[in-house]
Protein backbone atom coordinates (compact mmCIF):
# COMPACT_ATOMS: atom_id res chain seq x y z
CA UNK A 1 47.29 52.80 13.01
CA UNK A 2 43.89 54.04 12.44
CA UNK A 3 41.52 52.47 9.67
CA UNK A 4 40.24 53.78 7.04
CA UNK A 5 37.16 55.68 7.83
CA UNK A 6 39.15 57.73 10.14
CA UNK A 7 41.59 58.61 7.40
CA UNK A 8 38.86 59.73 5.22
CA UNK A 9 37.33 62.05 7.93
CA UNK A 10 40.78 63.41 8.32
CA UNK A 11 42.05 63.80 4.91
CA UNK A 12 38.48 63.93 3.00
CA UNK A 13 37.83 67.49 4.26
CA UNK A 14 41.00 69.14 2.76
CA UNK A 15 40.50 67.48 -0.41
CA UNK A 16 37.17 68.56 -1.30
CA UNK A 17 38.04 71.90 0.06
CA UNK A 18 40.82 72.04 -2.50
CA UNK A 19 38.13 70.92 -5.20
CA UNK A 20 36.17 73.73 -4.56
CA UNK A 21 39.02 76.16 -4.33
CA UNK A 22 40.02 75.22 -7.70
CA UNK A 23 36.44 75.97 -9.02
CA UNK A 24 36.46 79.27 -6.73
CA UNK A 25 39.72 80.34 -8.56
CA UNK A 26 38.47 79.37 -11.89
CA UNK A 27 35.59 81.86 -11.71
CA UNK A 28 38.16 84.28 -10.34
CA UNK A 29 40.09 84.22 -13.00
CA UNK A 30 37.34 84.55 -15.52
CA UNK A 31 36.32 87.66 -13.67
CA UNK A 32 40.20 88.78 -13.64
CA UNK A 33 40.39 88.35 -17.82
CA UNK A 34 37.08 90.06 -17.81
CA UNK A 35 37.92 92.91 -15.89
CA UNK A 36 41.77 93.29 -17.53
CA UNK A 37 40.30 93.13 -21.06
CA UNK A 38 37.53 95.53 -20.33
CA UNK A 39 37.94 99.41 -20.36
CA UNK A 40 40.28 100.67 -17.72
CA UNK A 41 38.50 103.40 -15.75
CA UNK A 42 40.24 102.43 -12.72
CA UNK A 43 43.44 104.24 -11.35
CA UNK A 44 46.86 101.90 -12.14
CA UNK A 45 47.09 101.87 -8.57
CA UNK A 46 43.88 100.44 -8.29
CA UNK A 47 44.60 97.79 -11.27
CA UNK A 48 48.05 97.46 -9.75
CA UNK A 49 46.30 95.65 -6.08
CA UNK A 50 43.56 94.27 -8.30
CA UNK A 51 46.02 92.07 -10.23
CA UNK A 52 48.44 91.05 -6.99
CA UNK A 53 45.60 90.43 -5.28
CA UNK A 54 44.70 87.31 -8.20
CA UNK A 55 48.33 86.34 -8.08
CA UNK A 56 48.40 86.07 -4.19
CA UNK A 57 45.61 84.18 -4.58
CA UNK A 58 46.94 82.03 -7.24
CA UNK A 59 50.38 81.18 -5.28
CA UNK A 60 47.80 80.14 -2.76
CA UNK A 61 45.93 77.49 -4.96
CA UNK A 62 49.64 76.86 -5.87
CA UNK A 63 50.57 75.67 -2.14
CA UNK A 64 47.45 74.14 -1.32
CA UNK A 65 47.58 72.11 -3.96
CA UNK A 66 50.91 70.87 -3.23
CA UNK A 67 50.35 70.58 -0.10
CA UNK A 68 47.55 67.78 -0.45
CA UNK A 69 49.75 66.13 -3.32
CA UNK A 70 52.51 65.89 -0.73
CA UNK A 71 50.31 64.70 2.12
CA UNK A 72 47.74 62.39 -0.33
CA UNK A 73 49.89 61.14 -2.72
CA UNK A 74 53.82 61.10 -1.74
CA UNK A 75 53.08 60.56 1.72
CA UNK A 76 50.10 58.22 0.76
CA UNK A 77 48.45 57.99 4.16
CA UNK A 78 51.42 57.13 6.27
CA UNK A 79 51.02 58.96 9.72
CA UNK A 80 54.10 59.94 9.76
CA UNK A 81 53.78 62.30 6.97
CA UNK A 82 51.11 63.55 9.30
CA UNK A 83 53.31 64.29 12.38
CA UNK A 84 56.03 66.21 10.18
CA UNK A 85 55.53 70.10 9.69
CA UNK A 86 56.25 70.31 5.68
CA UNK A 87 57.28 73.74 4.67
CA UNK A 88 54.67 74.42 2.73
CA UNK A 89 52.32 74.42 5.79
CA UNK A 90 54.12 77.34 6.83
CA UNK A 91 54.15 79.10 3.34
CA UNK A 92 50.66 78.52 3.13
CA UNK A 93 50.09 80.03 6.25
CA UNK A 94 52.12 83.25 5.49
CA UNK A 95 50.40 83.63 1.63
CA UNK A 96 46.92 83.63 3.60
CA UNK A 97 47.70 86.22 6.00
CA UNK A 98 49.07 88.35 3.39
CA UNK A 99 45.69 88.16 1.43
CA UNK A 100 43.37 88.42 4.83
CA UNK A 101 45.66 90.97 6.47
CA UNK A 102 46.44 93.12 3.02
């Protein structure tokens, strides 16, 4: 089993990523309530990808988040948590290329 420094190179990473994620997404979201309280010049279509857009990236935040709860905290550190593909590796693979690719 590998000690603990390794762990914390492995897992630290992904962690603070997700910290600054969540503070990415909070000044999203300001700009979002800005923007959807402000005067709508903008086309509905326009509005229309402008709001799925923030709720893409919110199920994102949503998955990521779980996924270092499950992987942190229910799998606390055991490796083999690490070896098994959880599914919401895969969803959070599929919400990202939706936002990159859209």
């Amino acid at each position: 089993m590998p000690d603990h420094a390794s762990w914390v190179g492995l897992l630290g990473p992904p962690f603070f990523g997700d910290l600054v994620a969540f503070v990415l997404y909070g000044l999203t979201t300001a700009q979002m309530l800005v923007y959807a309280r402000g005067p709508h010049r903008d086309s509905s279509a326009f509005r229309s990808v402008i709001y799925f857009l923030w709720t893409i990236d919110t199920l994102h935040l949503v998955i990521a988040t779980y996924l270092g709860y499950h992987y942190l905290i229910t799998g606390r550190v055991r490796s083999q948590f690490l070896q098994h593909v959880d599914w919401s590796i895969v969803a959070l693979i599929i919400v990202t290329v939706r936002r990159v690719g859209h």
